[in-house]
N, C-alpha and C. Protein backbone atom coordinates (compact mmCIF):
# COMPACT_ATOMS: atom_id res chain seq x y z
N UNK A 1 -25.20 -22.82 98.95
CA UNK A 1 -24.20 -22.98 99.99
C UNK A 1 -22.81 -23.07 99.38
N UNK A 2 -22.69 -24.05 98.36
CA UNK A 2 -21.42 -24.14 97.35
C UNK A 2 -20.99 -22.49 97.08
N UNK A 3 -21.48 -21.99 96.31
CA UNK A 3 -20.93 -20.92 95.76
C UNK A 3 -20.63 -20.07 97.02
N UNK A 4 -21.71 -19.69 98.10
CA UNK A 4 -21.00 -19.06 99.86
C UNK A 4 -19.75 -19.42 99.67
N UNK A 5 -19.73 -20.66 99.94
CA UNK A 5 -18.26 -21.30 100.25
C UNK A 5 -17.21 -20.48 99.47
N UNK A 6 -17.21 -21.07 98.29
CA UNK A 6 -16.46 -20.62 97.10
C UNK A 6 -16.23 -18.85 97.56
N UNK A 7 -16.90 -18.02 97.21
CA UNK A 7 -17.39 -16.70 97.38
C UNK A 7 -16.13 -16.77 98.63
N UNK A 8 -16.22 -16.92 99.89
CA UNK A 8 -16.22 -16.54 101.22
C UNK A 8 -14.10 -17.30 101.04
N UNK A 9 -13.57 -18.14 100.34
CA UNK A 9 -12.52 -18.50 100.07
C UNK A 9 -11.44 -17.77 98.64
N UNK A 10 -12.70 -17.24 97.94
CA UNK A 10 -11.84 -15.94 97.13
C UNK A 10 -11.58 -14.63 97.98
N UNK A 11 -12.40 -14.71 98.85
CA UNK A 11 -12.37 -13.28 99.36
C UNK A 11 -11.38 -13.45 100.69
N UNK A 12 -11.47 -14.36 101.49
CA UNK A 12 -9.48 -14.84 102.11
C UNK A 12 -8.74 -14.54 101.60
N UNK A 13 -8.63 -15.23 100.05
CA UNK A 13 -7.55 -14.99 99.44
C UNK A 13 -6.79 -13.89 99.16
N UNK A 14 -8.34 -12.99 98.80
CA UNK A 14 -7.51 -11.75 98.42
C UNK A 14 -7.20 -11.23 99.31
N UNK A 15 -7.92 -11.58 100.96
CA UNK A 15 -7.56 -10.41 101.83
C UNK A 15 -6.50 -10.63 102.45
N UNK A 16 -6.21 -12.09 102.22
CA UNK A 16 -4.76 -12.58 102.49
C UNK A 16 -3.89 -11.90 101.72
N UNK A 17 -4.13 -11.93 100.27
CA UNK A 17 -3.17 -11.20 99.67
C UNK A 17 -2.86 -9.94 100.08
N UNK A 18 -3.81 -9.36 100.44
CA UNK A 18 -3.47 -8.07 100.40
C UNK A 18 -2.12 -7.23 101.86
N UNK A 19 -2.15 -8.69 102.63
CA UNK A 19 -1.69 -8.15 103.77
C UNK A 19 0.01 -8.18 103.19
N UNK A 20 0.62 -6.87 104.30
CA UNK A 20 2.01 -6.81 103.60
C UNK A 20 2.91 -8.09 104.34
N UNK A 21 3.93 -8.48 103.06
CA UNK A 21 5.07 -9.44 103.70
C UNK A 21 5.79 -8.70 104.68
N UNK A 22 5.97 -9.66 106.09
CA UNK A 22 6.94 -9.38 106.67
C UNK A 22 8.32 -8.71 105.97
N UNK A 23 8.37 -7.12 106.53
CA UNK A 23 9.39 -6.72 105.63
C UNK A 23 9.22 -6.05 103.97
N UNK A 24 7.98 -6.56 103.49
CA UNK A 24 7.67 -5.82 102.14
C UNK A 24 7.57 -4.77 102.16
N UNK A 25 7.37 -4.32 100.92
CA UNK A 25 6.88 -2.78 100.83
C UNK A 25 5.16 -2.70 101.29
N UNK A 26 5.08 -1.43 101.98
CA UNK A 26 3.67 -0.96 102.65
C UNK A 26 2.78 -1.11 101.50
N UNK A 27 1.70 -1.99 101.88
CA UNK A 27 0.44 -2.24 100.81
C UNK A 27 0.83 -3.62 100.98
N UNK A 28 1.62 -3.81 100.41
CA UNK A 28 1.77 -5.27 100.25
C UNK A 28 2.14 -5.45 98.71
N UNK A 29 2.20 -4.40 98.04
CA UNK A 29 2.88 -4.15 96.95
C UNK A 29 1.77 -4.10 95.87
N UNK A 30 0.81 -4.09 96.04
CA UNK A 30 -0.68 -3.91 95.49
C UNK A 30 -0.40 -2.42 94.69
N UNK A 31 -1.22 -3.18 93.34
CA UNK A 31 -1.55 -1.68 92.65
C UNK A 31 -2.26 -0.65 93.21
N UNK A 32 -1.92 0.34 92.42
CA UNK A 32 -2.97 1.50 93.08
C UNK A 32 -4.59 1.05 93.42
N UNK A 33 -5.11 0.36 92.77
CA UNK A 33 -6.46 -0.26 92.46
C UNK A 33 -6.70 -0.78 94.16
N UNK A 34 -5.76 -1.23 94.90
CA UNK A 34 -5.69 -2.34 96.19
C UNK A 34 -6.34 -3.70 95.42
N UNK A 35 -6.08 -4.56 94.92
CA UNK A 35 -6.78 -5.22 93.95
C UNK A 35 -5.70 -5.72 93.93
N UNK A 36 -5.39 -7.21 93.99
CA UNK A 36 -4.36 -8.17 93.56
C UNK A 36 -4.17 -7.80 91.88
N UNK A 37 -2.70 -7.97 91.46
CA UNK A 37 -2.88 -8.10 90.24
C UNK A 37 -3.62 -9.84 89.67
N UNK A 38 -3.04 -10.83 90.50
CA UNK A 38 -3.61 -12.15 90.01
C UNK A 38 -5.44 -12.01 90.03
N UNK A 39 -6.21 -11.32 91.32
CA UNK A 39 -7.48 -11.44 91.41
C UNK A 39 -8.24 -10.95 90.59
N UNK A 40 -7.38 -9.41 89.96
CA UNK A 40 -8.09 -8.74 89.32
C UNK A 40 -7.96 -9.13 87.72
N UNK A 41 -6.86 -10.19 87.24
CA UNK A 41 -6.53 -10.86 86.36
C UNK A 41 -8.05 -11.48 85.86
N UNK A 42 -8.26 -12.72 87.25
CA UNK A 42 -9.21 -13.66 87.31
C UNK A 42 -10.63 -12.86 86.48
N UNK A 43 -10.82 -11.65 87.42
CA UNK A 43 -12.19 -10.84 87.46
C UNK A 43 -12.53 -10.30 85.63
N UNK A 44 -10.93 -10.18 85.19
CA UNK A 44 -11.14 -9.89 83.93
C UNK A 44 -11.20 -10.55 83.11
N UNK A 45 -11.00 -11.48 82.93
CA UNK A 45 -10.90 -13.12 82.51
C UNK A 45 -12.10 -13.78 82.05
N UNK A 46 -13.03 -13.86 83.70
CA UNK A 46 -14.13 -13.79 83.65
C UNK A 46 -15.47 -13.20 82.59
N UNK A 47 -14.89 -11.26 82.92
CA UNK A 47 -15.58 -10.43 82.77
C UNK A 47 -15.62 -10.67 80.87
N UNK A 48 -14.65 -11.28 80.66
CA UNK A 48 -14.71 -11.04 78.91
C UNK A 48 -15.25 -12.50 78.25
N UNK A 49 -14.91 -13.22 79.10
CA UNK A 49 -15.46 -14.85 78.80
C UNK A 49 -17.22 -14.63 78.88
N UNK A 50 -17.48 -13.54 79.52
CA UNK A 50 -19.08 -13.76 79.28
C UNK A 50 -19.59 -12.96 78.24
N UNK A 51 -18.67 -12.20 77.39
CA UNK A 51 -18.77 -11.92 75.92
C UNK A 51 -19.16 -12.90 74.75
N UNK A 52 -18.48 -13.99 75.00
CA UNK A 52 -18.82 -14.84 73.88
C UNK A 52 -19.83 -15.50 74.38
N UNK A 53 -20.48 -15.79 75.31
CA UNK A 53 -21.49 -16.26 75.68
C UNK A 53 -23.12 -15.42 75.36
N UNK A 54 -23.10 -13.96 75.06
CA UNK A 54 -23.83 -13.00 75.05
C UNK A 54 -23.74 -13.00 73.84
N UNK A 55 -22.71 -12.92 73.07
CA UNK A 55 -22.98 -13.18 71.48
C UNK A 55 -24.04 -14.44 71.38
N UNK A 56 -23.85 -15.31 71.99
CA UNK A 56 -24.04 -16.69 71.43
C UNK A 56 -25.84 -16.59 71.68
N UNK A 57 -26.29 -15.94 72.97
CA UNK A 57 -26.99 -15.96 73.34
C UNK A 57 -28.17 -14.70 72.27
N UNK A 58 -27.67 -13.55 71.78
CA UNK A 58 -27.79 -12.83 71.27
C UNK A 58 -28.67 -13.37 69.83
N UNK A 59 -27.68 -14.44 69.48
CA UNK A 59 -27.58 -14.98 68.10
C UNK A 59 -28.54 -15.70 68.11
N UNK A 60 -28.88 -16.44 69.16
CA UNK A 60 -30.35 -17.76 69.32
C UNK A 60 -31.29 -16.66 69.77
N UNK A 61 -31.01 -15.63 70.33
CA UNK A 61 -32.52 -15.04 70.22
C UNK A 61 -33.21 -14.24 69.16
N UNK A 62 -32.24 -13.82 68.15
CA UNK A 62 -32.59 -13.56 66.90
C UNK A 62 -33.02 -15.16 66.26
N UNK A 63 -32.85 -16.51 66.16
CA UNK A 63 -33.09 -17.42 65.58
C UNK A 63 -34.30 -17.81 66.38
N UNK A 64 -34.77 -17.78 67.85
CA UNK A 64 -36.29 -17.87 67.94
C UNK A 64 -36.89 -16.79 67.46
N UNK A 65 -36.72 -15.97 66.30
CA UNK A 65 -37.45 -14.62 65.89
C UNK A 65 -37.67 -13.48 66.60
N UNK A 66 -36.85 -13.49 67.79
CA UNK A 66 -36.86 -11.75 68.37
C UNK A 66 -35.68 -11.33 67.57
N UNK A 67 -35.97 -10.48 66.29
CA UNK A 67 -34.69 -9.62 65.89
C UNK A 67 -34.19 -8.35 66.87
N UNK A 68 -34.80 -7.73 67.65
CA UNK A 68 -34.63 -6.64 68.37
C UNK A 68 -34.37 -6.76 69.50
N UNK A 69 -34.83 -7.76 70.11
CA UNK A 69 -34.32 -8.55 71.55
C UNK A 69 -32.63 -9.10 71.17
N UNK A 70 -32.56 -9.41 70.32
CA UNK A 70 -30.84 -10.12 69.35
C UNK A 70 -30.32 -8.58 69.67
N UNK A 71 -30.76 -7.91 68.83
CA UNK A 71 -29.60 -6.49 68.46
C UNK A 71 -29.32 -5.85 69.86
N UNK A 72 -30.41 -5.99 70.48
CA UNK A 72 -30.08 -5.23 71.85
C UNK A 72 -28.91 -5.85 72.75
N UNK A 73 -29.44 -7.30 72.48
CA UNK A 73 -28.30 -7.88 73.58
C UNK A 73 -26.74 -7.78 72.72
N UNK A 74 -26.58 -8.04 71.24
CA UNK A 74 -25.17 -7.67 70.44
C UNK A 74 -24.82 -6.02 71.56
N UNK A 75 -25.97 -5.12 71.43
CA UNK A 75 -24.53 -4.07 71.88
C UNK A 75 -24.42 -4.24 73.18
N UNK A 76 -25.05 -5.29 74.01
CA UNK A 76 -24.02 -5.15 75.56
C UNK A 76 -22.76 -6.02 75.23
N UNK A 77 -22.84 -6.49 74.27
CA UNK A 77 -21.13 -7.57 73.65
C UNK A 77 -20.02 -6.78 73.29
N UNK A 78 -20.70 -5.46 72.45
CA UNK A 78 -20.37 -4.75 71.18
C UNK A 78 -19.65 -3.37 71.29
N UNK A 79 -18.14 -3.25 71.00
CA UNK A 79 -18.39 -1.41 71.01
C UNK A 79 -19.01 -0.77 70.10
N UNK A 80 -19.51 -0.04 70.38
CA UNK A 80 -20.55 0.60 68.77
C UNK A 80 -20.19 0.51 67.48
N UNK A 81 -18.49 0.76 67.61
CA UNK A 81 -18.11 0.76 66.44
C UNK A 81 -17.59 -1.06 65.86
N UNK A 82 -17.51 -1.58 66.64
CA UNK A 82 -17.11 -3.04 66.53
C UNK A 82 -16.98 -3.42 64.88
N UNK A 83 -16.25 -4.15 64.52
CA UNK A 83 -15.96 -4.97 63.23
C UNK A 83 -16.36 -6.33 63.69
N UNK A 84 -17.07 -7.32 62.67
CA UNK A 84 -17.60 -8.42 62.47
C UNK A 84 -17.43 -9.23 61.31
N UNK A 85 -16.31 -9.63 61.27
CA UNK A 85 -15.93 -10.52 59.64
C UNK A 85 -16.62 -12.07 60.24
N UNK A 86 -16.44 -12.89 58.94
CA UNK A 86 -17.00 -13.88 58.78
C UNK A 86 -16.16 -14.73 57.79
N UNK A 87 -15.40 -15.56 57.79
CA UNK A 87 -14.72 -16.47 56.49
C UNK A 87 -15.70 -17.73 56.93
N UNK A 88 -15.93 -18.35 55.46
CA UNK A 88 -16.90 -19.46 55.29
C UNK A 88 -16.00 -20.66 55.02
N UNK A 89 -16.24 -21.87 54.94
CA UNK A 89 -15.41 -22.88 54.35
C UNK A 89 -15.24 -22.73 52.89
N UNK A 90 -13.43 -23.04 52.85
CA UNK A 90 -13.16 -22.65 51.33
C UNK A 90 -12.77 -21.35 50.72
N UNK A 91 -13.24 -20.45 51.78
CA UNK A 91 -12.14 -19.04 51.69
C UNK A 91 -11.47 -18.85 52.15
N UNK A 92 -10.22 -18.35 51.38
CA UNK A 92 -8.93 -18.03 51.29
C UNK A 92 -8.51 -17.29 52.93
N UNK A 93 -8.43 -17.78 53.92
CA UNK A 93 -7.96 -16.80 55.51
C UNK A 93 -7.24 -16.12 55.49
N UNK A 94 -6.31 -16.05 54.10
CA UNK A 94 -5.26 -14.41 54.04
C UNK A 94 -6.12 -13.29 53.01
N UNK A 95 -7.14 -14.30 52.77
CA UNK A 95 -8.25 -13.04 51.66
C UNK A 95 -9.29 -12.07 52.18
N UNK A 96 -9.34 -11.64 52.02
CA UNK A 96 -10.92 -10.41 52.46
C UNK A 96 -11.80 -11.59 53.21
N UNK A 97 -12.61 -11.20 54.23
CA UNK A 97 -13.70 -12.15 54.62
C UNK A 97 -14.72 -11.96 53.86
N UNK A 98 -15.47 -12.93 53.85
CA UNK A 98 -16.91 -13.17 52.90
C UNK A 98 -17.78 -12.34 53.07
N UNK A 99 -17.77 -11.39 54.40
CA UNK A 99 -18.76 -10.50 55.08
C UNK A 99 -18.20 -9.92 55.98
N UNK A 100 -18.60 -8.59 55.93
CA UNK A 100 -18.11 -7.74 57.36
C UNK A 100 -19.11 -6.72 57.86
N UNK A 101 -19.24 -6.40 58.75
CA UNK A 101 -20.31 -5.68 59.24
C UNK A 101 -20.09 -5.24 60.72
N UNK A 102 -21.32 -4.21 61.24
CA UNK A 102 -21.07 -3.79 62.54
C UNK A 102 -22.07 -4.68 63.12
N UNK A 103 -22.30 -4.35 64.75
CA UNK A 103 -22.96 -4.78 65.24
C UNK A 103 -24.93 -5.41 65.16
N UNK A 104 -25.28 -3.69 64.95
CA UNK A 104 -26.47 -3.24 64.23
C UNK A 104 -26.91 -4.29 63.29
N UNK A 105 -25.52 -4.14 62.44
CA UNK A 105 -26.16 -5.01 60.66
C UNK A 105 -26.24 -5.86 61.06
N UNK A 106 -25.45 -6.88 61.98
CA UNK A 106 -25.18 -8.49 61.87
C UNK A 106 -26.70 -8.66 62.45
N UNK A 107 -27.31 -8.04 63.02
CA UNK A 107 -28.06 -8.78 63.98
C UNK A 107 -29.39 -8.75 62.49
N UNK A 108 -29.64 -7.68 61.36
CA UNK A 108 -30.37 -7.97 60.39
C UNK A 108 -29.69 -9.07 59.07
N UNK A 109 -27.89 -9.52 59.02
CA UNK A 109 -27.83 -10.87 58.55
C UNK A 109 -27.94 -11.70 58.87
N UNK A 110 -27.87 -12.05 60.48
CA UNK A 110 -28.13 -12.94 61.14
C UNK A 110 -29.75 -13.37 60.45
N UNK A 111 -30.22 -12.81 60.95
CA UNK A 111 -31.75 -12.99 60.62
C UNK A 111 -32.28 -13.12 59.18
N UNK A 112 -31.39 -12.39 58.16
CA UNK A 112 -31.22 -12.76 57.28
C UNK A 112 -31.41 -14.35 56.76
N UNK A 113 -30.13 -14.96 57.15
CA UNK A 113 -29.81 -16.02 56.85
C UNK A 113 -30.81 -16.89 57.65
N UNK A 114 -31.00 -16.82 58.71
CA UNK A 114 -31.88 -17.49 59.07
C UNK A 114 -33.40 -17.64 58.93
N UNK A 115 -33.86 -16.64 57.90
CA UNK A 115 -35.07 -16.76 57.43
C UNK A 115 -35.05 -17.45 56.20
N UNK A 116 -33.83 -17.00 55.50
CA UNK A 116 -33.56 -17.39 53.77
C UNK A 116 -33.48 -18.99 53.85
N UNK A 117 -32.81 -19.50 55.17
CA UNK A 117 -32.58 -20.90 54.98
C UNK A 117 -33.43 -21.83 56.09
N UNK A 118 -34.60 -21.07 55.93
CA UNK A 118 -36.14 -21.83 56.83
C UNK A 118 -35.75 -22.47 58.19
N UNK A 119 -34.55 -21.95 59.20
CA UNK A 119 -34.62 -22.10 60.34
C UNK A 119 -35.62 -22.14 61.05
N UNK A 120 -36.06 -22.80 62.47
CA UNK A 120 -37.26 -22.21 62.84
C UNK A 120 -36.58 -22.10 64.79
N UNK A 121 -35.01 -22.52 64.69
CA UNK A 121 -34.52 -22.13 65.78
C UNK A 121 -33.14 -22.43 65.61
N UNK A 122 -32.17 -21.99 66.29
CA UNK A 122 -30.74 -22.07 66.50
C UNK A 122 -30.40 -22.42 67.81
N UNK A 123 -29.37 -22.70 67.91
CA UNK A 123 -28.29 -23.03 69.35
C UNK A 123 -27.27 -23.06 69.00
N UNK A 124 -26.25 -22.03 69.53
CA UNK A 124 -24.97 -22.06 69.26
C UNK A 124 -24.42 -22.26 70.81
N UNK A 125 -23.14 -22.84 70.67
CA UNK A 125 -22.64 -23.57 71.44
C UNK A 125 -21.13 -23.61 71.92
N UNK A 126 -20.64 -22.47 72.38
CA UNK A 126 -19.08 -22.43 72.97
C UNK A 126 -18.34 -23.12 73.83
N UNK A 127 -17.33 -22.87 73.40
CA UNK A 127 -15.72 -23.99 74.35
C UNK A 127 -15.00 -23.54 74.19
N UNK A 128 -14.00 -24.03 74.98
CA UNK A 128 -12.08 -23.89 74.78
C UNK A 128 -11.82 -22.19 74.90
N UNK A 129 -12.43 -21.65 75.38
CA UNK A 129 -12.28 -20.36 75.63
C UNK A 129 -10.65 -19.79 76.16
N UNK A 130 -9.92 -19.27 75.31
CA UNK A 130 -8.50 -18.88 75.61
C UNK A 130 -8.84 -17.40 75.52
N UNK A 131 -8.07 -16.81 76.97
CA UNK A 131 -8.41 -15.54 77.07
C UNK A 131 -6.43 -14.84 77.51
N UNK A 132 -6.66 -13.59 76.69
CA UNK A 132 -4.93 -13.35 76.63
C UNK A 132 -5.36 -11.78 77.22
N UNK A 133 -4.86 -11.21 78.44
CA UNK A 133 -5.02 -9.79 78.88
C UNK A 133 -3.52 -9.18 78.88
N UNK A 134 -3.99 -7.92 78.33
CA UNK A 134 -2.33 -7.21 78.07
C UNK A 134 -3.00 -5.49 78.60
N UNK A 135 -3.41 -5.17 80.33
CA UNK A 135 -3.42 -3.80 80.42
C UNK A 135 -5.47 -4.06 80.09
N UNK A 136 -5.14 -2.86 79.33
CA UNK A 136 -6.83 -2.51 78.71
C UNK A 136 -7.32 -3.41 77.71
N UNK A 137 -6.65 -3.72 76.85
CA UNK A 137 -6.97 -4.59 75.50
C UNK A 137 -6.62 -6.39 75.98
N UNK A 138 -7.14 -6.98 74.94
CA UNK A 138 -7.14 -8.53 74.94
C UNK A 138 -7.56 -9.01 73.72
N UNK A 139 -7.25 -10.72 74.03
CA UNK A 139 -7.43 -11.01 72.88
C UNK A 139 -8.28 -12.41 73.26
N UNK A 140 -9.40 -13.03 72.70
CA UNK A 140 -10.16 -13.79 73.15
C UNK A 140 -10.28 -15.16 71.81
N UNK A 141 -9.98 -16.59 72.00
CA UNK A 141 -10.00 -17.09 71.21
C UNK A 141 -11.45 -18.09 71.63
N UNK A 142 -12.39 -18.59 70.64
CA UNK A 142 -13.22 -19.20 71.26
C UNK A 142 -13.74 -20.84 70.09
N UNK A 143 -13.78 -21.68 70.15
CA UNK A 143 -14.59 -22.94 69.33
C UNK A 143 -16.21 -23.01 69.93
N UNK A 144 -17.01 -23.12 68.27
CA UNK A 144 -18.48 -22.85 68.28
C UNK A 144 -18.54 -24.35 67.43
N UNK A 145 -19.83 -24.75 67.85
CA UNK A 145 -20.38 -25.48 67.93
C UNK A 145 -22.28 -25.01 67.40
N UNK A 146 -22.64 -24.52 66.35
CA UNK A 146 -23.52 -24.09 66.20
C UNK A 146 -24.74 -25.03 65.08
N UNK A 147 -25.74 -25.21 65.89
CA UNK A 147 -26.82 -25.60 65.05
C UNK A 147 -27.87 -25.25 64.39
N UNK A 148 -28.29 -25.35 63.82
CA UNK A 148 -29.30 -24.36 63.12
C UNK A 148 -30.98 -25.86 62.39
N UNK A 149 -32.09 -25.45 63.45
CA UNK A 149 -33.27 -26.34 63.34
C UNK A 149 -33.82 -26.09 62.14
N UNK A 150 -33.81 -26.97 61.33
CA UNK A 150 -34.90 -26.89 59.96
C UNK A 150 -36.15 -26.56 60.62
N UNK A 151 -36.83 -28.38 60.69
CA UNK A 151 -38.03 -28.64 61.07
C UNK A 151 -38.17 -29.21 62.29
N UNK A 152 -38.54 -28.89 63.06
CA UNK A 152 -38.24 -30.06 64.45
C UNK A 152 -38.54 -30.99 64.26
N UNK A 153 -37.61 -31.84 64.89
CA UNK A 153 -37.44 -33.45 64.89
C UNK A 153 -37.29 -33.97 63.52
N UNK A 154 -36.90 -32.89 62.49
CA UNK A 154 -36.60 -33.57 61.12
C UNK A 154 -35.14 -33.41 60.66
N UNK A 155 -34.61 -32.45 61.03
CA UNK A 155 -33.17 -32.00 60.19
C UNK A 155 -32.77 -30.65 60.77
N UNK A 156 -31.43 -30.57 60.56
CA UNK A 156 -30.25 -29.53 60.77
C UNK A 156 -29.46 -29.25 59.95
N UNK A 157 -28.99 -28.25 60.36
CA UNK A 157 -27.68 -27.79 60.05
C UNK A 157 -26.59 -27.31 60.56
N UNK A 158 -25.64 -28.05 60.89
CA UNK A 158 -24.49 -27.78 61.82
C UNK A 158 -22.92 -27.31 60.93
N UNK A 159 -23.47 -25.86 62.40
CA UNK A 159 -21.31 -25.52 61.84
C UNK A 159 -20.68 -25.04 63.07
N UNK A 160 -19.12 -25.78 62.41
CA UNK A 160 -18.10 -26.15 63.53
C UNK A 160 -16.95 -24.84 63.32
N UNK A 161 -16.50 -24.07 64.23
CA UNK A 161 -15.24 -23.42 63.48
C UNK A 161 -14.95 -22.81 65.10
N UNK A 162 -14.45 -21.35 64.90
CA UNK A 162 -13.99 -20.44 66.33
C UNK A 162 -13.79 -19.22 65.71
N UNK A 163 -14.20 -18.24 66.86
CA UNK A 163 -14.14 -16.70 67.08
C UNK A 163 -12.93 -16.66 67.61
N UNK A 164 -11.92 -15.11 66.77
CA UNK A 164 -11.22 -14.77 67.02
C UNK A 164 -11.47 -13.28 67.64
N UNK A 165 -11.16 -12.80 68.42
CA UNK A 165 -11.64 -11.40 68.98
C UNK A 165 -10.36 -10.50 69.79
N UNK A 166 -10.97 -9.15 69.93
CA UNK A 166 -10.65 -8.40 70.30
C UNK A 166 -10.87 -7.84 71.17
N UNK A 167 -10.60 -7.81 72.44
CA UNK A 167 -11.35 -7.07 73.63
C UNK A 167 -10.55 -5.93 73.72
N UNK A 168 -12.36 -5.31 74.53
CA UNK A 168 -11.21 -3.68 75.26
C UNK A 168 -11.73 -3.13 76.40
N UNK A 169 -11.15 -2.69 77.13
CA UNK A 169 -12.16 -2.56 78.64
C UNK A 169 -12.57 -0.92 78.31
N UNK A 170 -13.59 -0.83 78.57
CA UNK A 170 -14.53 0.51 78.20
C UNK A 170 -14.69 0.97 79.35
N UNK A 171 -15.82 2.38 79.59
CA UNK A 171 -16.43 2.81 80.66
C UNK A 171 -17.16 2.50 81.33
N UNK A 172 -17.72 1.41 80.29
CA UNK A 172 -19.34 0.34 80.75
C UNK A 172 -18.28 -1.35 80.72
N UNK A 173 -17.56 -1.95 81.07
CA UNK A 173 -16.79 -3.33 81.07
C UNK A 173 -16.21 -3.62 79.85
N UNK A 174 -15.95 -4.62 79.51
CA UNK A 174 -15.13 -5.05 78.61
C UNK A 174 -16.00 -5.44 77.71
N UNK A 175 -15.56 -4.94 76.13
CA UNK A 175 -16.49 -5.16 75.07
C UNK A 175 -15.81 -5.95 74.32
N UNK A 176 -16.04 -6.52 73.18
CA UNK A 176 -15.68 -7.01 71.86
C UNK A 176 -15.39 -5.96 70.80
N UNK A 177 -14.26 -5.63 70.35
CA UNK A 177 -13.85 -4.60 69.49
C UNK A 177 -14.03 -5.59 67.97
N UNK A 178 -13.54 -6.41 68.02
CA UNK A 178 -13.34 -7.02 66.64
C UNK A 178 -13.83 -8.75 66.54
N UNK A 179 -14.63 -9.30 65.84
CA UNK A 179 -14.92 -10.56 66.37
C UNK A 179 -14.49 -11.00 64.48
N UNK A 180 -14.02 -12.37 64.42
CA UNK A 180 -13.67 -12.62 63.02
C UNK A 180 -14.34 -14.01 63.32
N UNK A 181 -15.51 -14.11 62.33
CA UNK A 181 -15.85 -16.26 62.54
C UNK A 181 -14.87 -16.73 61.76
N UNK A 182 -14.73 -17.74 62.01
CA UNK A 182 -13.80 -18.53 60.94
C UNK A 182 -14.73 -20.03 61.04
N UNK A 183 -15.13 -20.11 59.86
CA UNK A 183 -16.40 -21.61 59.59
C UNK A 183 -15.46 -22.85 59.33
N UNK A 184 -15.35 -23.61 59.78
CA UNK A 184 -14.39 -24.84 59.43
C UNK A 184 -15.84 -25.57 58.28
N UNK A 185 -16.65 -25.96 58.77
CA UNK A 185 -17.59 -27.06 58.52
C UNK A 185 -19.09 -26.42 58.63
N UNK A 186 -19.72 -27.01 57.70
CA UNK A 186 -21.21 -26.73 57.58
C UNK A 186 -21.93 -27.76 57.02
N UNK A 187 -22.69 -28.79 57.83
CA UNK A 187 -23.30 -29.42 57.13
C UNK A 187 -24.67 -29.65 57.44
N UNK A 188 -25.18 -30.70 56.51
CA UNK A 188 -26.62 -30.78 57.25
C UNK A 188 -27.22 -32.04 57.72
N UNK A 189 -27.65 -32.27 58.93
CA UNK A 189 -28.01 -33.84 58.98
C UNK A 189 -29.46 -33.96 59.11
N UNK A 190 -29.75 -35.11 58.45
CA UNK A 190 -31.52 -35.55 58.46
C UNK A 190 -31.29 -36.52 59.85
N UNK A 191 -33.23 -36.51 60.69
CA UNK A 191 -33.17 -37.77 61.37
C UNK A 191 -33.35 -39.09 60.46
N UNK A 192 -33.28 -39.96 61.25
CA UNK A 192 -33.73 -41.55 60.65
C UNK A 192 -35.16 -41.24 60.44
């Protein structure tokens, strides 16, 4: 019923918007699109904020051991050609990143690393999502929160840092052109 609501008060809005001011220009001054520029702002906003969420999601399903279920979901994130750097704690952020790769690969380092360092599950975990639209391109800033399960109910490994990215609106929605991790922190905690 909530979301009706919600739903049924965006769509006033816009149709409010759309009507012309007494005296405006015909349309109501609406882009060619008929599409508020503020609504269609929102819609894109949206549309790219569920990028980093599809990474994230991508990334824990390669860490419950579907590697191919992971890669598949990276390219609905991904433009084919996408760049994927990585700086770790302690490297230089005006230096080369520690790792770079496309889409494809990450999803076999991902898995990588998570076999090499006896994971037996992950959860990564996003916030603070700052989203900047300029036209077709954007720029997406994001803080992760990522854990990584030794043994259950015995120990972890947690790292703290944020994705810097690149969006671009494609033929198929808005992808991730360029994603850079930046690792603040990595550590590991035992239970009691």
């Amino acid at each position: 019923m909530g979301a009706a609501v919600c739903a049924g008060a965006i769509a006033a809005t816009a149709f409010g918007a759309a009507r012309p001011a007494e005296g405006g220009p015909p349309g109501g001054g609406l882009p060619a699109g008929g599409v508020p520029a503020a609504l269609q702002r929102l819609v894109d906003q949206a549309d790219i904020e569920k990028l980093t969420y599809c990474y994230a999601e991508a990334t824990d399903t390669i860490g419950r051991g579907d590697l191919e279920g992971g890669r598949s979901l990276y390219q609905q994130c991904f433009t084919p050609n996408a760049v994927i750097a990585a700086y770790y704690p302690g490297d230089d952020p005006n230096g080369p990143p520690s790792l770079i790769s496309g889409p494809s690969e990450w999803a076999d380092v991902a898995q990588g690393e998570f076999l090499n360092s006896g994971y037996v599950s992950t959860q990564h975990l996003n916030g603070n999502v700052v989203i900047n639209v300029q036209g077709n391109t954007g720029t997406m800033k994001t803080y992760l929160q990522a854990t990584h399960f030794l043994v259950p109910n015995s120990s972890a490994e947690v790292a703290h840092g944020w994705y810097d990215d690149i969006v671009v609106r494609t033929p198929h929605g808005w992808k991730i052109a360029k994603r850079t991790l930046h690792l603040q922190s990595f550590m590991r905690v035992e239970s009691p």
